[in-house]
Protein backbone atom coordinates (compact mmCIF):
# COMPACT_ATOMS: atom_id res chain seq x y z
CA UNK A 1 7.81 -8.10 24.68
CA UNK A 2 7.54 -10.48 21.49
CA UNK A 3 10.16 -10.66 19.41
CA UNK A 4 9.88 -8.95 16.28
CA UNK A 5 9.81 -11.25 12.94
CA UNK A 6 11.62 -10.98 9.85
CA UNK A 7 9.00 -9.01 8.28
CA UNK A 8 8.28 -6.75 11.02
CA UNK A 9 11.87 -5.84 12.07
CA UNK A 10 12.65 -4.82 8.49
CA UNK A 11 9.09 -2.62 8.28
CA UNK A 12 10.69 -1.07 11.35
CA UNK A 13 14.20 -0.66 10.15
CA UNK A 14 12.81 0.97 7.05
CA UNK A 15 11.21 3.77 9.37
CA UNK A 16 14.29 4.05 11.35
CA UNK A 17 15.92 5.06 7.98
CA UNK A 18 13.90 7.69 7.59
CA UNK A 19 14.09 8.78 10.73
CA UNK A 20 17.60 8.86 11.15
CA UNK A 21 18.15 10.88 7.86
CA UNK A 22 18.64 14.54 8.26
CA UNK A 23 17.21 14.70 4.66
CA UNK A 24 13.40 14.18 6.15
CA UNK A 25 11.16 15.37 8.50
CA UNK A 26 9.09 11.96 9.85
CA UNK A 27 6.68 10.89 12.31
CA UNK A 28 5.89 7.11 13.05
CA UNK A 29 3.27 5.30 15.16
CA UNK A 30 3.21 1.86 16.30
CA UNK A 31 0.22 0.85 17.75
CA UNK A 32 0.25 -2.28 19.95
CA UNK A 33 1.16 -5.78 19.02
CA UNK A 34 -1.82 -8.24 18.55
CA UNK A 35 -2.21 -11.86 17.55
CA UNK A 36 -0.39 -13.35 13.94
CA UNK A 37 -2.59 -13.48 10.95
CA UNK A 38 -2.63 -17.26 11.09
CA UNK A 39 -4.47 -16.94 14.51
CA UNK A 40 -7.57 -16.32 12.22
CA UNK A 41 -7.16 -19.62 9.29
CA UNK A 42 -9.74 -20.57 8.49
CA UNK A 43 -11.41 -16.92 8.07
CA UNK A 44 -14.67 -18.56 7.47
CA UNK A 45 -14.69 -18.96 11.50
CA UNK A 46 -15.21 -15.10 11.81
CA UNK A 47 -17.69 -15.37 8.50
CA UNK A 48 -19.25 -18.01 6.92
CA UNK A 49 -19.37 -16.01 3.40
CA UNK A 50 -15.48 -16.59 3.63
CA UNK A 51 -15.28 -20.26 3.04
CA UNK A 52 -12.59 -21.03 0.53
CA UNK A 53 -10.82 -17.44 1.13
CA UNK A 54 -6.89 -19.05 1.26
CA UNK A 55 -4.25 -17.50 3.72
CA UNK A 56 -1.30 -18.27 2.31
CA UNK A 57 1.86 -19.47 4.18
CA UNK A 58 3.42 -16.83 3.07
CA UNK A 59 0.62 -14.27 3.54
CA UNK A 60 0.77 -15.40 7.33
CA UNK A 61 4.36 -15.38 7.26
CA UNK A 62 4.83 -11.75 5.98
CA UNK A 63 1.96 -10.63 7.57
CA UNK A 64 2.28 -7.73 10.40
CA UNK A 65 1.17 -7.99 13.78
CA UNK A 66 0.82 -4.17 14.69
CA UNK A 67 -2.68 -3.38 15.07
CA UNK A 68 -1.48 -0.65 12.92
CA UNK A 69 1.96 1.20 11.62
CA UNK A 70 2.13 3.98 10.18
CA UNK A 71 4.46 6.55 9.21
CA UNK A 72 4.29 10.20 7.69
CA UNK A 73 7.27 12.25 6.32
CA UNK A 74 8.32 14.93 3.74
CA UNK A 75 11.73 16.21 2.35
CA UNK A 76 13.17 18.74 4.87
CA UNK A 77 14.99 20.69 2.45
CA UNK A 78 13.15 23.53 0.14
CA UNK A 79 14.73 22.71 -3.42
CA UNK A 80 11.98 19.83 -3.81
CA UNK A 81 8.76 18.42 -3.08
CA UNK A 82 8.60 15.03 -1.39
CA UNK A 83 6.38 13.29 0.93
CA UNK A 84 4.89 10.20 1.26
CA UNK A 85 2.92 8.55 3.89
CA UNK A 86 1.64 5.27 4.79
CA UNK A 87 -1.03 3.53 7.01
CA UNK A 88 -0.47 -0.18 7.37
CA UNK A 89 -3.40 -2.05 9.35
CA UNK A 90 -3.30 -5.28 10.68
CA UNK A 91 -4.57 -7.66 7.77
CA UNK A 92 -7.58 -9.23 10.01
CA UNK A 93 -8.53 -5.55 11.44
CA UNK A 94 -8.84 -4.89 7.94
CA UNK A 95 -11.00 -7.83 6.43
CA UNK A 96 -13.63 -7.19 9.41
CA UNK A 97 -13.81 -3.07 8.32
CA UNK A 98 -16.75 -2.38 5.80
CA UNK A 99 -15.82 -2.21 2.15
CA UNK A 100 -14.73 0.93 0.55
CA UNK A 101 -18.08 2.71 -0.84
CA UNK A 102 -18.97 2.78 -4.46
CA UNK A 103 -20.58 6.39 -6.01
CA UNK A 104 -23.71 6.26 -8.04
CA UNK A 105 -21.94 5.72 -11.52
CA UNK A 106 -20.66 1.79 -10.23
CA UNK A 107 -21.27 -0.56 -12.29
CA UNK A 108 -22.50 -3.83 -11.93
CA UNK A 109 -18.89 -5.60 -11.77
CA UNK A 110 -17.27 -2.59 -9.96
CA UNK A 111 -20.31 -3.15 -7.21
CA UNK A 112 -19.20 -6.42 -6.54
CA UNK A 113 -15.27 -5.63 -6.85
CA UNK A 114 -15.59 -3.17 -3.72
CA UNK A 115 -17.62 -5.96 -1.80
CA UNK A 116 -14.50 -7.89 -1.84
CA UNK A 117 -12.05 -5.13 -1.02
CA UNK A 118 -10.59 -4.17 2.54
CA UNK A 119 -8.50 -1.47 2.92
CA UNK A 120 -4.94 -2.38 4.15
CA UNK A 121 -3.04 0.85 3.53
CA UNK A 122 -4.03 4.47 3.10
CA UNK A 123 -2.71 8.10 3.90
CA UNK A 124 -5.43 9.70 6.88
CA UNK A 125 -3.07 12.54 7.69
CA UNK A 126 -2.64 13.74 4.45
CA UNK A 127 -6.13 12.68 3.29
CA UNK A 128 -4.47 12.44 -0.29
CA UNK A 129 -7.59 10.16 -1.31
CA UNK A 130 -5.27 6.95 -1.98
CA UNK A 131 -5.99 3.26 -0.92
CA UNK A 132 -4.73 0.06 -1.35
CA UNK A 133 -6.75 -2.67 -0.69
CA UNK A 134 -7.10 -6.57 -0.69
CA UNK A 135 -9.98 -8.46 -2.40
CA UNK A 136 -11.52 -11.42 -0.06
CA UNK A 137 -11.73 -13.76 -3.11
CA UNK A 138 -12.11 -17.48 -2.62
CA UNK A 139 -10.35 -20.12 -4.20
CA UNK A 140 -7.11 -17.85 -4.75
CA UNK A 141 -3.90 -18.92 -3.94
CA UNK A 142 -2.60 -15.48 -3.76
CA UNK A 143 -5.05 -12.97 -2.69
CA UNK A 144 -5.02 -9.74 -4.93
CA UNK A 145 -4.08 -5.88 -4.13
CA UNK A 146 -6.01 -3.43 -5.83
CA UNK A 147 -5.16 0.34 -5.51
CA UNK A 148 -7.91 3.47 -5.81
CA UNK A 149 -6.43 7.21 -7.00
CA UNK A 150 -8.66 9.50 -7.61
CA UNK A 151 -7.04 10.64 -10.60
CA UNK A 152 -7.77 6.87 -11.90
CA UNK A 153 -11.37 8.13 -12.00
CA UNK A 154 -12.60 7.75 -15.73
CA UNK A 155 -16.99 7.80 -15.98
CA UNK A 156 -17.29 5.81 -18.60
CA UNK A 157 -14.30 2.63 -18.07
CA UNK A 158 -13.79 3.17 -14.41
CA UNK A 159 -15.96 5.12 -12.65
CA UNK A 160 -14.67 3.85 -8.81
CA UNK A 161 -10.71 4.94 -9.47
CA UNK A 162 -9.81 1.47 -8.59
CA UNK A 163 -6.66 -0.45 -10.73
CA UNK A 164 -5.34 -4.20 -9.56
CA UNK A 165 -1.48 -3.94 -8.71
CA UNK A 166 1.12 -6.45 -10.04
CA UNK A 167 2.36 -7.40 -6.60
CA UNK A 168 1.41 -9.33 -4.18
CA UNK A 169 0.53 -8.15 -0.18
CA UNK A 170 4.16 -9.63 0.51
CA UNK A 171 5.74 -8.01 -2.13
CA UNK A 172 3.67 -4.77 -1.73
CA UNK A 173 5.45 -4.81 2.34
CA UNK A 174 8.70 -5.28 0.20
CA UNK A 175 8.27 -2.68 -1.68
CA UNK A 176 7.04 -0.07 0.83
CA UNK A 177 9.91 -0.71 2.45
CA UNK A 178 11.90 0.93 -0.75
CA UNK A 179 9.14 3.52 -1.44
CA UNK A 180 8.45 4.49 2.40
CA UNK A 181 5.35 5.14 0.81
CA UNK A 182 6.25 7.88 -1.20
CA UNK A 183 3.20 9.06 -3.13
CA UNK A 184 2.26 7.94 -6.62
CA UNK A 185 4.43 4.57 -5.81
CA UNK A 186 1.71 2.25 -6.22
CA UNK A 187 1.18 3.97 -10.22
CA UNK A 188 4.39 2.21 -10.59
CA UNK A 189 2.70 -1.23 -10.33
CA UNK A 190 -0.77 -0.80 -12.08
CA UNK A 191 -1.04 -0.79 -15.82
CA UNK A 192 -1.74 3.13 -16.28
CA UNK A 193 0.02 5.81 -18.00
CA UNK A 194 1.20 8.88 -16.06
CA UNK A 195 1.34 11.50 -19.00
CA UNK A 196 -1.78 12.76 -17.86
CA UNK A 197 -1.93 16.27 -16.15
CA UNK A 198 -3.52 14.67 -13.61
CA UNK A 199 -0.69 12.84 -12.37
CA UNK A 200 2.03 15.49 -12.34
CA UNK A 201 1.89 15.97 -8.64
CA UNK A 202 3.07 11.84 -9.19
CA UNK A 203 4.88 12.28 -11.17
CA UNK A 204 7.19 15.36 -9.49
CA UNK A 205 6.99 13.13 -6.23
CA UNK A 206 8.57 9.97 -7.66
CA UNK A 207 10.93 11.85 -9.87
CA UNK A 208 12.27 13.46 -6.70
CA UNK A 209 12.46 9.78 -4.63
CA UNK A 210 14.32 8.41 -7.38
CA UNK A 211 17.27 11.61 -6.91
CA UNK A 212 17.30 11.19 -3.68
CA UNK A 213 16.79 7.89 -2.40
CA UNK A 214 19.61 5.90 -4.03
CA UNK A 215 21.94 8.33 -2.43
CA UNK A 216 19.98 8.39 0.81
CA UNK A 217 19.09 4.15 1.26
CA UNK A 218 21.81 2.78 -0.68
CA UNK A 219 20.72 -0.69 -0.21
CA UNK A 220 18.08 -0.64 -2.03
CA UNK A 221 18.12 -1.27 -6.07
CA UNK A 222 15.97 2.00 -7.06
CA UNK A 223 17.11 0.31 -10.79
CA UNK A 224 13.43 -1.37 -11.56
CA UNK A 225 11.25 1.64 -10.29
CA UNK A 226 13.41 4.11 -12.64
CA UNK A 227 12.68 1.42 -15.51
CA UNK A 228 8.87 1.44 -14.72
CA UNK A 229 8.46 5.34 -14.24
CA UNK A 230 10.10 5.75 -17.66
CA UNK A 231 7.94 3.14 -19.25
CA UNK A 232 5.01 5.04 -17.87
CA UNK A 233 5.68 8.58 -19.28
């Protein structure tokens, strides 16, 4: 068996929180171990239309080799709701998937937005309706994640749901790894209010991860995502 890099082993130690809490009720899957992102640089050997996409170094570095990992889970006790789920693909598997598809209200930009956009992370077993994605954007240094919530969905400024987060693919692994997906997360990292009703299931959920994760992963700083939920309400 390969060994496990730095990025993977802490994915998997992150799980292996959860799953050794009595707090939560989890399931994981780890599907098998394929080739490392950088296998694929250039990516305009699989398609032409991708010259001048950039791979990082440290986009291959983080980068997971699981064709996919994934991990569902939910609060065992009855005094709250919390769940969260997650669906990490292989970045490659991902970039050779169709784009997401756009309704008949898309614009013109949003039209070509989705083009660009894989989907690297989502919640199937749940069906909750949330994505995150990366955009397949030449001549960028640091390719950007873009998230879709339904309750984003406005028919006049932003008729797809889709919002561009302020972290990076690495950083969005680091912080998953704090979150363990817990729903609403990603709001956290977009610039959108939560006061709407719309987001109160969000809301509940990442009031609830902020109680009881500090207790529950106490290596974790939970310090910045308090500071950026209260900024949002």
């Amino acid at each position: 068996m390969m060994p496990l890099t730095q990025s993977e082993e802490s994915q998997i130690d992150s799980i292996t929180e959860l799953n050794r809490s009595a707090l939560f009720d989890s399931e994981y899957e780890q599907e098998d171990m394929t080739f490392p992102l950088a296998r694929f640089d250039p990516l305009s050997e699989t398609d032409p239309d991708w010259a001048g996409v950039l791979l990082s170094t440290e986009l291959k570095e983080c980068a997971l080799r699981f064709a996919s990992l994934s991990c569902d889970w939910s609060f065992a006790g009855s005094d709250r709701k919390l769940y969260g789920e997650f669906y990490l693909r292989h970045v490659y598997l991902a970039l050779i998937e169709d784009p997401p598809l756009h309704n008949d209200l898309a614009t013109e930009s949003e039209r070509a937005l989705l083009a660009e956009l894989r989907m690297i992370d989502s919640a199937p077993k749940r069906a909750t309706g949330e994505a995150t994605f990366i955009r397949i954007e030449p001549h960028k240094e640091t390719l950007e994640i873009w998230y879709q919530d339904r309750y984003l969905f406005d028919e006049n400024h932003n008729t797809q749901g889709f919002l561009k987060m302020e972290l990076s693919y690495c950083k969005y692994l680091d912080t998953l790894r704090m979150t363990k997906g817990a729903f609403g997360w990603q709001m956290l990292f977009v610039d959108a209010s939560l006061r709407d009703n719309g987001f109160r299931a969000h809301v509940e959920n990442l009031q609830n991860m902020l109680e009881v994760f500090p207790s529950a992963f106490p290596r974790y700083d939970y310090t910045p995502l308090m500071s950026r939920l209260e900024a949002r309400l």
